[in-house]
N, C-alpha and C. Protein backbone atom coordinates (compact mmCIF):
# COMPACT_ATOMS: atom_id res chain seq x y z
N UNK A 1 90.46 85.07 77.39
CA UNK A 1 90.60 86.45 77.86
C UNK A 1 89.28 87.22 77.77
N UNK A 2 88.21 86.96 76.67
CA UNK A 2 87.15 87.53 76.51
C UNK A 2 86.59 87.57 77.69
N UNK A 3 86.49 86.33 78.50
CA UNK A 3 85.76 85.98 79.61
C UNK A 3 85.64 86.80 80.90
N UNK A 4 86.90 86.54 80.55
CA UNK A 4 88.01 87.60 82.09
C UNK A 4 87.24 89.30 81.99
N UNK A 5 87.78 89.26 81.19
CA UNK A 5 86.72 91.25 80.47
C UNK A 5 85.36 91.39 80.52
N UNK A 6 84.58 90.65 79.94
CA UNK A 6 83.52 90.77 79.97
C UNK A 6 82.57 90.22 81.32
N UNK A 7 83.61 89.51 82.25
CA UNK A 7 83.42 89.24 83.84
C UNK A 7 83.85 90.64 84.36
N UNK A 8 84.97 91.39 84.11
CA UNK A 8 85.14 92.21 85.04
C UNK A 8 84.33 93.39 85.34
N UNK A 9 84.06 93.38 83.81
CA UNK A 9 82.80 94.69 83.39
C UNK A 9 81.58 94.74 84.27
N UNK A 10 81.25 93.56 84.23
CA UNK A 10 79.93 93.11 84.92
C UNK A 10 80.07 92.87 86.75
N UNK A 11 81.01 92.40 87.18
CA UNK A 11 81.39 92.93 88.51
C UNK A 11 81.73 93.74 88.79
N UNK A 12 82.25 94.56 88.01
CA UNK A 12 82.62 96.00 88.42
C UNK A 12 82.10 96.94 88.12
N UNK A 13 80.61 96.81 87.30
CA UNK A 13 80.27 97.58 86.31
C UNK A 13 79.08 97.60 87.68
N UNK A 14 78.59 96.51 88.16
CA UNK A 14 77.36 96.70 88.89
C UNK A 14 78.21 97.08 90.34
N UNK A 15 78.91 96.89 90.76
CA UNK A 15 79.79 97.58 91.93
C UNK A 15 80.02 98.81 91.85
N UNK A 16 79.59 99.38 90.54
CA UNK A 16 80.10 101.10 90.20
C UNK A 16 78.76 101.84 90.47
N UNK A 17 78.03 101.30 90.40
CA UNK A 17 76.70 102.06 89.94
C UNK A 17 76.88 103.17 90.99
N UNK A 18 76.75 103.10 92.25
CA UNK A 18 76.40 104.32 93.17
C UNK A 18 77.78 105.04 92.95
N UNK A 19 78.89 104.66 92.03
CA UNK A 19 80.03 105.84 92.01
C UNK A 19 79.35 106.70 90.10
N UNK A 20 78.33 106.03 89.43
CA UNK A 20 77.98 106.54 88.26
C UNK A 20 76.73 107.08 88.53
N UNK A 21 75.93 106.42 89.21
CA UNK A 21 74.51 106.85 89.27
C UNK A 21 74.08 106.50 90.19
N UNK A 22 74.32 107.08 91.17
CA UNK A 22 73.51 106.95 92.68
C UNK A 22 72.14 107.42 93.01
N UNK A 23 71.55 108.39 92.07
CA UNK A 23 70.24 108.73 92.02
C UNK A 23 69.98 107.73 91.35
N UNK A 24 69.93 107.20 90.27
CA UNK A 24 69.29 105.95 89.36
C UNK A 24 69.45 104.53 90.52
N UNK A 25 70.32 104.37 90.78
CA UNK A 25 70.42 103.33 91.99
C UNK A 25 69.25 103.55 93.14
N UNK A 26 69.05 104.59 93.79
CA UNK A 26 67.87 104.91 95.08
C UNK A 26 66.55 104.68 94.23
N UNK A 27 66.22 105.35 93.20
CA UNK A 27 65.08 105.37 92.05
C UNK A 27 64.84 104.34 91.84
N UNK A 28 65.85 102.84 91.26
CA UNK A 28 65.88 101.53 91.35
C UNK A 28 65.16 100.74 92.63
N UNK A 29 65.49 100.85 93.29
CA UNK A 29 65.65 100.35 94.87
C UNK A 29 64.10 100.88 95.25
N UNK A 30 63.47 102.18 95.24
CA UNK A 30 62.36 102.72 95.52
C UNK A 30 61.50 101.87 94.65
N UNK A 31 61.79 101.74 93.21
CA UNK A 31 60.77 100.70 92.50
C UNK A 31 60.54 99.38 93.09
N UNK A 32 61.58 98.65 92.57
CA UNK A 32 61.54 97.67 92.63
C UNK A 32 61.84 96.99 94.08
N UNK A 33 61.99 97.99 94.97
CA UNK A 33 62.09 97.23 96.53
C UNK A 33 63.72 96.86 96.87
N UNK A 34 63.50 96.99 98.09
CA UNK A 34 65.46 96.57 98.36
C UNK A 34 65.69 95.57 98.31
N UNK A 35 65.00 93.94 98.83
CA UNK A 35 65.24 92.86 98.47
C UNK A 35 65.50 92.17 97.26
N UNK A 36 64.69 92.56 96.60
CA UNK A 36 64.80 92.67 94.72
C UNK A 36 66.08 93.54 93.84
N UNK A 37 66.11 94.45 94.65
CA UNK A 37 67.38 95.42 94.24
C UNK A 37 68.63 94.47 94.35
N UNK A 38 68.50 93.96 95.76
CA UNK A 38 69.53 93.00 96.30
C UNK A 38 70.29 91.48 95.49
N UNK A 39 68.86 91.04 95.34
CA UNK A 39 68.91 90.11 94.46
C UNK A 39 69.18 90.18 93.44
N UNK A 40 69.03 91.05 92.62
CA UNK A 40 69.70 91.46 90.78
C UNK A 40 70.86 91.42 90.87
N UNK A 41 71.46 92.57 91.90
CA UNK A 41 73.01 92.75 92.69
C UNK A 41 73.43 91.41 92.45
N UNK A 42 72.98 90.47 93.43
CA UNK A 42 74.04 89.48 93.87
C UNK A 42 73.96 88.67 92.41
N UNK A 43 72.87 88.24 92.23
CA UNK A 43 73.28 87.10 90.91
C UNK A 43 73.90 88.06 89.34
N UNK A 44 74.07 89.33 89.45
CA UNK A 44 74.91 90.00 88.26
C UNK A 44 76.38 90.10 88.79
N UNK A 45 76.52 90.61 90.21
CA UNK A 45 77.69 89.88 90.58
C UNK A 45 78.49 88.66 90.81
N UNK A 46 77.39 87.94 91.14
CA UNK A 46 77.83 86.29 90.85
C UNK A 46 78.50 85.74 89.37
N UNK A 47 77.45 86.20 88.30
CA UNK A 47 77.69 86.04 87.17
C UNK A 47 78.91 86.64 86.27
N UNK A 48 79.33 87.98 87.19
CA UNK A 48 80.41 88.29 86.97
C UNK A 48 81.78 87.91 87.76
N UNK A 49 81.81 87.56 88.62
CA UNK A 49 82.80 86.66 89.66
C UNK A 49 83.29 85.38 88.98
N UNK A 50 82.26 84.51 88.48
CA UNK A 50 82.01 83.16 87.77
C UNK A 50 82.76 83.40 86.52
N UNK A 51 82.49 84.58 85.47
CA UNK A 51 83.30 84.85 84.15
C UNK A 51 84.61 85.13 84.63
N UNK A 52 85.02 85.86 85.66
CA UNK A 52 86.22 86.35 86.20
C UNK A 52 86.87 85.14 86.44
N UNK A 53 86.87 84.35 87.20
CA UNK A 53 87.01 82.69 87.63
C UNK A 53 87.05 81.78 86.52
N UNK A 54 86.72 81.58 85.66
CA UNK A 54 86.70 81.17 84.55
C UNK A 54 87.87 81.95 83.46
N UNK A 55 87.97 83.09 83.15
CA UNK A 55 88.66 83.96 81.90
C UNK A 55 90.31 83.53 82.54
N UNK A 56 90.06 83.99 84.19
CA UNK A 56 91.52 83.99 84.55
C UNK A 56 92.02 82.59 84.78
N UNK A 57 91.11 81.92 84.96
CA UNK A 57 92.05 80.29 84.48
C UNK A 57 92.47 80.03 83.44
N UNK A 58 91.35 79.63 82.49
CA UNK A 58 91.58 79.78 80.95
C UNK A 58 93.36 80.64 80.82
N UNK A 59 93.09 82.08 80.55
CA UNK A 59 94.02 82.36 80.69
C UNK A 59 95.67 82.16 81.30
N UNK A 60 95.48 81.63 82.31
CA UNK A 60 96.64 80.75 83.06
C UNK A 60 97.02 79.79 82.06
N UNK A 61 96.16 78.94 81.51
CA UNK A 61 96.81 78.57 80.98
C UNK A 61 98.13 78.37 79.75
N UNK A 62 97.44 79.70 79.23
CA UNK A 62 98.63 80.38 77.61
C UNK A 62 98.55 81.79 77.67
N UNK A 63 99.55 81.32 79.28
CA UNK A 63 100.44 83.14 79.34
C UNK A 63 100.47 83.63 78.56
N UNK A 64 100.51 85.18 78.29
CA UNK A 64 101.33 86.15 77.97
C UNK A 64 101.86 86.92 78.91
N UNK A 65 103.43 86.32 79.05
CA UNK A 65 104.11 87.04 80.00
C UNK A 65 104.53 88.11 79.11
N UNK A 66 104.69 89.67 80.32
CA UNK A 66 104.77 90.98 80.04
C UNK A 66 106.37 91.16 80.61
N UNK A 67 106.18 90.54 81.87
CA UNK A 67 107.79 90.59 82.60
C UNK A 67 108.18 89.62 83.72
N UNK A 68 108.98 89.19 84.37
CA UNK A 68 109.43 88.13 85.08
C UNK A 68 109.39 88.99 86.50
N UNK A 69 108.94 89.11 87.86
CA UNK A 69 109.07 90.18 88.56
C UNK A 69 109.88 89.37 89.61
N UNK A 70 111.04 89.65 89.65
CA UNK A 70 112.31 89.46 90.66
C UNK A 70 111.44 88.86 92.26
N UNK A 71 112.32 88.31 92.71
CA UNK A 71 112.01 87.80 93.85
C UNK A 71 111.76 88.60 95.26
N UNK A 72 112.27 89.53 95.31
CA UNK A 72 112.36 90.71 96.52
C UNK A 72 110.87 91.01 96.05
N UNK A 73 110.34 91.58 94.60
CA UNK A 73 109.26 92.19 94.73
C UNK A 73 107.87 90.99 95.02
N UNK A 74 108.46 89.66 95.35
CA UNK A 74 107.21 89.07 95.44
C UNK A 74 107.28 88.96 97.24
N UNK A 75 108.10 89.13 97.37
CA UNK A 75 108.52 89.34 99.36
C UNK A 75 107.67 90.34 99.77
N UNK A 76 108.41 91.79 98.83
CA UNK A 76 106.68 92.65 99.28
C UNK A 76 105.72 92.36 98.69
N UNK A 77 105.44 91.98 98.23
CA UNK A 77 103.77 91.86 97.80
C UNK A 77 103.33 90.90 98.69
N UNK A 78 103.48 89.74 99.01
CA UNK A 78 103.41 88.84 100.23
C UNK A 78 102.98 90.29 101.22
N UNK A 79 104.60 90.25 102.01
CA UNK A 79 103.97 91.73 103.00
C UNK A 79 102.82 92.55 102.75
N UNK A 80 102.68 92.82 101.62
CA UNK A 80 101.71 93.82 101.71
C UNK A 80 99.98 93.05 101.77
N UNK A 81 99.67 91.99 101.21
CA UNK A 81 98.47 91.59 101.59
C UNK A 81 98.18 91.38 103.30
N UNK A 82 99.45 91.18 104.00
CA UNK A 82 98.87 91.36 105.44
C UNK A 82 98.09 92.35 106.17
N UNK A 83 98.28 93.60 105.24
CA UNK A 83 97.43 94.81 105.78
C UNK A 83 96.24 95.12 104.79
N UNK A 84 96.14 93.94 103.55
CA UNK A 84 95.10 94.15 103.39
C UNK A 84 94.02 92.89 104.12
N UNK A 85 94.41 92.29 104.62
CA UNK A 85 93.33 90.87 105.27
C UNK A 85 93.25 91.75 106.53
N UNK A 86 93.93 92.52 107.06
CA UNK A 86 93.32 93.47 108.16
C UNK A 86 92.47 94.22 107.82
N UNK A 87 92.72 94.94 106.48
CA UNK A 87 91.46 95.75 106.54
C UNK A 87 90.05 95.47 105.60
N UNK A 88 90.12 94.38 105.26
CA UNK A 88 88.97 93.12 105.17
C UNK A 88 88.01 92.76 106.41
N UNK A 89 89.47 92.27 107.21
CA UNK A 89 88.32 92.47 109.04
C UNK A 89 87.94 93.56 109.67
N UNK A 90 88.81 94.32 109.07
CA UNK A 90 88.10 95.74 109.85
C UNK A 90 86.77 96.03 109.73
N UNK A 91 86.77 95.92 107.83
CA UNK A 91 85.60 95.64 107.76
C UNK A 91 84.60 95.61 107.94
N UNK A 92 84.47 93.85 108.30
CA UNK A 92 83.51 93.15 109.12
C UNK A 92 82.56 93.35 110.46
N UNK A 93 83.76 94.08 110.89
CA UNK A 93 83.85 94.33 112.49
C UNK A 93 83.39 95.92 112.48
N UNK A 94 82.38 96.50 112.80
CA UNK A 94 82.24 97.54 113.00
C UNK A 94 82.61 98.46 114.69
N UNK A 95 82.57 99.18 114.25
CA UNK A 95 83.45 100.48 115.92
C UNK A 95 84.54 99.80 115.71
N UNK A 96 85.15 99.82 115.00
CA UNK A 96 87.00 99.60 115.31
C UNK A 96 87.71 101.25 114.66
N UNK A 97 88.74 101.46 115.25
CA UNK A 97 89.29 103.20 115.08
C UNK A 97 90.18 102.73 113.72
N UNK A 98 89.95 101.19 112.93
CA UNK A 98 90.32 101.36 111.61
C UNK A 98 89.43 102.18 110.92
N UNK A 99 88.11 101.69 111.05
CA UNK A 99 86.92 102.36 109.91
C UNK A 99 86.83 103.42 110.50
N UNK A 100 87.01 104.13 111.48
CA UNK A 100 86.51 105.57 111.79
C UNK A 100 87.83 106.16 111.39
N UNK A 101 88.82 105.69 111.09
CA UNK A 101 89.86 106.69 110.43
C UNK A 101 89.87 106.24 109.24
N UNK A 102 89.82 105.16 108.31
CA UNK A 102 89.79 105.15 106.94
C UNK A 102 88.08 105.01 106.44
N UNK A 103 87.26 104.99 107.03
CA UNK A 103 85.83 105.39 106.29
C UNK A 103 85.79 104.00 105.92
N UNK A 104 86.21 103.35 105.10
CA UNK A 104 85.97 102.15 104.01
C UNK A 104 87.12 101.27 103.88
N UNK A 105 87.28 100.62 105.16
CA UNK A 105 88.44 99.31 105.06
C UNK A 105 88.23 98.78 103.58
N UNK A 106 87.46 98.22 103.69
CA UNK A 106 87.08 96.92 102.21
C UNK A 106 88.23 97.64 101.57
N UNK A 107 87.89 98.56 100.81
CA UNK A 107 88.10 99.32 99.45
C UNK A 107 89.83 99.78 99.65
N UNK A 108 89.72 99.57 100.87
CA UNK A 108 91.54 100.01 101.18
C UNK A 108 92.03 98.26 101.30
N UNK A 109 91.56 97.71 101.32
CA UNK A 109 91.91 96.54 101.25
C UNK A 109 91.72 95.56 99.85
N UNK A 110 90.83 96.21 99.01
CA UNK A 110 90.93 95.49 97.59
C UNK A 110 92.35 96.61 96.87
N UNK A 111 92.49 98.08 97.16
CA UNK A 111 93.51 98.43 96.81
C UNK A 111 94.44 97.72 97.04
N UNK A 112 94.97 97.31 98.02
CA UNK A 112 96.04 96.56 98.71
C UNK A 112 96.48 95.77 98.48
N UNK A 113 95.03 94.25 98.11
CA UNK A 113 95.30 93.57 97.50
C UNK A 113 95.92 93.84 96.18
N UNK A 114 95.30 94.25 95.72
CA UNK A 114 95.46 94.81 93.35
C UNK A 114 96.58 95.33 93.43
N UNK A 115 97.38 96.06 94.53
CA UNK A 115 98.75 96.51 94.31
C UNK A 115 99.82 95.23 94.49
N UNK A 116 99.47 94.36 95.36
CA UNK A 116 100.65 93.50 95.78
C UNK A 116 100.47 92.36 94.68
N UNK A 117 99.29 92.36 94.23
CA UNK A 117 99.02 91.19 93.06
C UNK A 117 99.74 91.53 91.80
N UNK A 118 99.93 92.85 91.37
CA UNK A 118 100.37 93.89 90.36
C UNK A 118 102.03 93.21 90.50
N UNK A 119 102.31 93.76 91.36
CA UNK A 119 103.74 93.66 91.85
C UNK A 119 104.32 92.16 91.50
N UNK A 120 103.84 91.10 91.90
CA UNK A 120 103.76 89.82 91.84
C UNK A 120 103.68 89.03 90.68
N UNK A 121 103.27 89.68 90.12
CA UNK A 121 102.93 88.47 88.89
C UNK A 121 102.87 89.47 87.07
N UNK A 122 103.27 88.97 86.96
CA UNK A 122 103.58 89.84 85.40
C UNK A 122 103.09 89.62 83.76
N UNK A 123 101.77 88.54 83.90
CA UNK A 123 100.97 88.69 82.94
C UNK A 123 100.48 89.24 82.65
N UNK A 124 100.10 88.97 81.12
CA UNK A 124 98.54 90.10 80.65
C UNK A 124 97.22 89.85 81.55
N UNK A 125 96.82 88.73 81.46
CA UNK A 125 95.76 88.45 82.24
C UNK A 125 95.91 89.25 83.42
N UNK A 126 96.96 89.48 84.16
CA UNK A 126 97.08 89.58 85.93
C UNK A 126 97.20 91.14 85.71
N UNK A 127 97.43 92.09 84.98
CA UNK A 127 97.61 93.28 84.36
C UNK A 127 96.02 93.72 84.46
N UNK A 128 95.39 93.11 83.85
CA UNK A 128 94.24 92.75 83.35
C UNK A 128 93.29 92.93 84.48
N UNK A 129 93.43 92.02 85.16
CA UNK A 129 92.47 91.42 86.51
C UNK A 129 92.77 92.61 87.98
N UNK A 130 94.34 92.36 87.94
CA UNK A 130 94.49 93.25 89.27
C UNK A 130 94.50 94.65 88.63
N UNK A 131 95.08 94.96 87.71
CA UNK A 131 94.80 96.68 86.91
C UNK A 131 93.32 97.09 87.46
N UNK A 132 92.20 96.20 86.76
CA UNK A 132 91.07 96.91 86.45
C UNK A 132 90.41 97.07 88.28
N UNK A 133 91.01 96.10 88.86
CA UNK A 133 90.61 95.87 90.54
C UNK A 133 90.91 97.43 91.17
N UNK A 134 92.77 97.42 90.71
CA UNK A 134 93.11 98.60 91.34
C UNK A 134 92.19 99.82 91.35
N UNK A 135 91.98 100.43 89.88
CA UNK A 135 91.50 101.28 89.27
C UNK A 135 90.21 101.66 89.69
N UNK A 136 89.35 100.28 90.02
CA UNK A 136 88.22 101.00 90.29
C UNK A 136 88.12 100.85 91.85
N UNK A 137 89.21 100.14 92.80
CA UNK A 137 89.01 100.36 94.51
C UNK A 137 89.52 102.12 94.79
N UNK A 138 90.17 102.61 93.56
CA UNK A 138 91.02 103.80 93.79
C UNK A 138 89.79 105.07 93.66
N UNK A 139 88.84 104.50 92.58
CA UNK A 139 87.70 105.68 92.32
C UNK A 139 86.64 105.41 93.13
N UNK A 140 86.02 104.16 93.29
CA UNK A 140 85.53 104.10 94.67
C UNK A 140 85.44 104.56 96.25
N UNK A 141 86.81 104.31 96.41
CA UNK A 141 87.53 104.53 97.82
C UNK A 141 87.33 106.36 97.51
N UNK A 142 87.31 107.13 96.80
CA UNK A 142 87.20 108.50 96.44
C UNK A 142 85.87 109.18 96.29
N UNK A 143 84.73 107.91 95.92
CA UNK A 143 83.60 108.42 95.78
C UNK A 143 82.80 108.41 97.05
N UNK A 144 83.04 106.93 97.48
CA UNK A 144 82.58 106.69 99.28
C UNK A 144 82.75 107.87 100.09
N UNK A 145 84.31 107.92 99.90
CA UNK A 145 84.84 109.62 101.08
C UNK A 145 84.20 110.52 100.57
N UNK A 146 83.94 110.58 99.29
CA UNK A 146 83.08 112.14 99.13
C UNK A 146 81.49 112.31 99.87
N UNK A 147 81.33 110.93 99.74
CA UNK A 147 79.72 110.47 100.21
C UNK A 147 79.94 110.75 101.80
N UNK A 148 80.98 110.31 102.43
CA UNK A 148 81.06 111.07 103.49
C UNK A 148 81.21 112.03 104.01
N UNK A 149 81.53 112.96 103.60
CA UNK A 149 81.85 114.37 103.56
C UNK A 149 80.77 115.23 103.39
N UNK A 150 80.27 114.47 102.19
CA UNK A 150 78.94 115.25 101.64
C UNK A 150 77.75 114.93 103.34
N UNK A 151 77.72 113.81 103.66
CA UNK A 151 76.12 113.64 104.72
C UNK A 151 77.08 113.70 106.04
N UNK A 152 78.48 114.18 106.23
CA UNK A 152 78.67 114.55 107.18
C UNK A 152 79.07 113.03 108.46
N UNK A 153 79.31 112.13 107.59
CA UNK A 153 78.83 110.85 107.90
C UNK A 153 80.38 110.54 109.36
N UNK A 154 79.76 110.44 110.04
CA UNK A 154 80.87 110.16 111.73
C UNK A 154 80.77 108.46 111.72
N UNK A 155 81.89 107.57 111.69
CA UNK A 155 82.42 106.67 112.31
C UNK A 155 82.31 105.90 113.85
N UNK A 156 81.36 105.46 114.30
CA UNK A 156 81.53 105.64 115.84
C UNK A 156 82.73 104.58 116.08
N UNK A 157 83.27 105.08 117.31
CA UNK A 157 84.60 104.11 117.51
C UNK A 157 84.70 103.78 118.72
N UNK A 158 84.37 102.32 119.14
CA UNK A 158 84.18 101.45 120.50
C UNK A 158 85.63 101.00 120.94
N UNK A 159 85.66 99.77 121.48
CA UNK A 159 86.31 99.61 122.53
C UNK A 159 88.08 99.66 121.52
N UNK A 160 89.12 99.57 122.05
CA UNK A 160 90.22 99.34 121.27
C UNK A 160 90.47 97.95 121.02
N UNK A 161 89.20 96.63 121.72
CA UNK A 161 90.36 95.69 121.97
C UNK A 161 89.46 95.22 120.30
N UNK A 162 88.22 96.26 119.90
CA UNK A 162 87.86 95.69 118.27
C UNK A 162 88.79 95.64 117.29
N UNK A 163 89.82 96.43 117.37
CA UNK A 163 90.65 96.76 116.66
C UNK A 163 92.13 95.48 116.87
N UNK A 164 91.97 95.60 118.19
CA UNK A 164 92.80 94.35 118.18
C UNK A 164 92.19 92.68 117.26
N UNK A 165 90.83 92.64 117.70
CA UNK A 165 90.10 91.65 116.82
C UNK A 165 90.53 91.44 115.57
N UNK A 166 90.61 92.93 115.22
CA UNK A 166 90.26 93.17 113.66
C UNK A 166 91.79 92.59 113.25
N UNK A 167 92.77 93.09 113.45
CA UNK A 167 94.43 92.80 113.23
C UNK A 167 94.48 91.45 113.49
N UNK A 168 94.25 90.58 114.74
CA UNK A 168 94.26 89.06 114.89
C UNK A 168 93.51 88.50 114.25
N UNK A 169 91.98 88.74 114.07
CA UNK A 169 91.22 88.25 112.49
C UNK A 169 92.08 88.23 111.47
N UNK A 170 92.34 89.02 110.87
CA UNK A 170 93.29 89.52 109.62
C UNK A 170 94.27 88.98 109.21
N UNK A 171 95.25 88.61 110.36
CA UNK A 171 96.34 87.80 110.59
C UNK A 171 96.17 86.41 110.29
N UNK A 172 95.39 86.10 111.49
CA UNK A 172 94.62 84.41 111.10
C UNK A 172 94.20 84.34 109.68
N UNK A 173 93.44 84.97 108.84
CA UNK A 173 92.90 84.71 107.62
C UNK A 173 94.06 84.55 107.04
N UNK A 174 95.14 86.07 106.80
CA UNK A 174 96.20 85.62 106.00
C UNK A 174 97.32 84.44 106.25
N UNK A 175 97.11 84.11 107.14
CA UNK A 175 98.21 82.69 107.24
C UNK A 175 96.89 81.59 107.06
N UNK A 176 96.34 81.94 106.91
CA UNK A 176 95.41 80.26 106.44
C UNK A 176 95.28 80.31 105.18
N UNK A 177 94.73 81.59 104.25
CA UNK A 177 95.16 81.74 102.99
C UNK A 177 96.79 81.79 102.33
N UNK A 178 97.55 82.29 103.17
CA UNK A 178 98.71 82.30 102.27
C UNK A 178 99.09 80.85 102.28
N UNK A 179 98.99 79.60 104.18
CA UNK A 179 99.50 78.85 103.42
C UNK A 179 98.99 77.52 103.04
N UNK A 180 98.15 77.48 103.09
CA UNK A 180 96.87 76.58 102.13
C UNK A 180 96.00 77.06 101.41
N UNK A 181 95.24 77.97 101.31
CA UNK A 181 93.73 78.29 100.87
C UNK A 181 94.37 78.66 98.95
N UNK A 182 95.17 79.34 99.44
CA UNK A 182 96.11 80.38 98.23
C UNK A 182 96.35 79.28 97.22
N UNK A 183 96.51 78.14 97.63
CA UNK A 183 97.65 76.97 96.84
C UNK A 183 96.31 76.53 96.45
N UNK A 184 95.54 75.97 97.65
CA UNK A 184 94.38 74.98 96.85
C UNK A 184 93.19 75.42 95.91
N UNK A 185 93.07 76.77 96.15
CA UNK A 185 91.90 77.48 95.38
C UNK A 185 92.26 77.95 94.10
N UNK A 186 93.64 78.76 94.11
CA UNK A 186 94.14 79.26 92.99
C UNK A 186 95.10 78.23 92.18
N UNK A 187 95.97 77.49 92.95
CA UNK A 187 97.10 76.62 92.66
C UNK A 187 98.29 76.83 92.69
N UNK A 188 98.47 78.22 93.14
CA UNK A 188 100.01 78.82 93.37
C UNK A 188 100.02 79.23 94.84
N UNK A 189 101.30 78.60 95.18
CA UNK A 189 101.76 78.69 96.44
C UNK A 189 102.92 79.91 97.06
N UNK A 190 101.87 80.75 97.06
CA UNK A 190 103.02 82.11 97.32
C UNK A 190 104.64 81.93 98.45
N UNK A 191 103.99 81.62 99.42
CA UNK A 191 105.12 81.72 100.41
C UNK A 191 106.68 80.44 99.64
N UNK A 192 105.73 79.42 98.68
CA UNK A 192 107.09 78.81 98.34
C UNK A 192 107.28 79.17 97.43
N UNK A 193 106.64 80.34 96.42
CA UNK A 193 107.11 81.19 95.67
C UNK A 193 107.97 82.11 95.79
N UNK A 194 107.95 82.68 96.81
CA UNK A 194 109.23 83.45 98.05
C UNK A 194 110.16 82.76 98.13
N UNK A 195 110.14 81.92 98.40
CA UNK A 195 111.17 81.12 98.63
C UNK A 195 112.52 80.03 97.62
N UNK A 196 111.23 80.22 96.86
CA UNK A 196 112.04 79.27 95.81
C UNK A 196 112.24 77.95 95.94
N UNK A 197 110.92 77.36 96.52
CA UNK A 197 111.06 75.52 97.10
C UNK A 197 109.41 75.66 96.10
């Protein structure tokens, strides 16, 4: 469990910076250059992804179950990651009238995820992992919009059929993850978790 924590801190801790210190972040970046900035980024996030990946296996292995969560609520939670692998591609895909009406797919989409994962699964660890996910896509997703607000920041929004992209992207991902990727990466097979096979 140490692992898991002291991974999340560090991925989430360097994912926070421009919601704690966004002047110290530009000041950073002005020193030491954006490529370099970049690079610290990715391998402190790496390093925290890797502890995360590590704590929450470990952990898998000697549960502490909190509660057993009924079968209907793993039906929605299923449902509900479909609208977050949409707004993952939304994302990706820029001019779609997702991001010009929600500002920040991603962050509505790690919410999304952390809620249906919440719902789903009823360990400490998963308390743990999707809690601290939720918590900080929720202050994020709040600091971004303020950042928009504040520079006045406009969305441009192209053709509609991006948006169609973005939903058929989204779609495709989640049926390749729910019904292989999910089983072979993590080892649990949601949809026959639904099901009960």
């Amino acid at each position: 469990m140490t692992a898991l924590i002291v991974g999340l801190i560090v991925f989430i801790g360097v994912h926070s910076v421009r919601i704690v210190a966004d002047d110290c972040r530009t000041r950073l970046i002005e020193k030491v250059g954006r490529n370099t900035y970049r690079g610290m980024y990715g391998a402190l996030s790496l390093l925290g992804l890797v502890l995360i990946i590590a704590g929450y296996g470990a952990a898998r292995t000697t549960p502490v179950v909190l509660w057993q969560p009924p079968v209907w609520l793993i039906h929605l939670a299923i449902l509900l990651t479909v609208p977050a692998f949409v707004f993952v591609a939304a994302s990706v895909l820029p001019r779609t009238r997702i991001r010009s009406r929600v500002g920040h797919p991603l962050l509505l989409g790690v919410k999304t995820w952390a809620i249906a994962h919440l719902m789903a699964n009823g360990t400490l660890a998963d308390v743990i992992l999707f809690g601290a996910f939720l918590l900080w896509s929720v202050v994020a997703y709040a600091s971004a919009r303020r950042r928009d607000r504040n520079a006045a920041t406009v969305y441009p929004v192209g053709s509609p059929w991006r948006d169609v992209i973005a939903v058929v992207g989204g779609l495709v991902a989640w049926a390749v993850f729910a019904i292989w990727l999910h089983s072979l990466l993590i080892g649990v097979a949601p949809l026959s978790m639904a099901t009960g096979t």
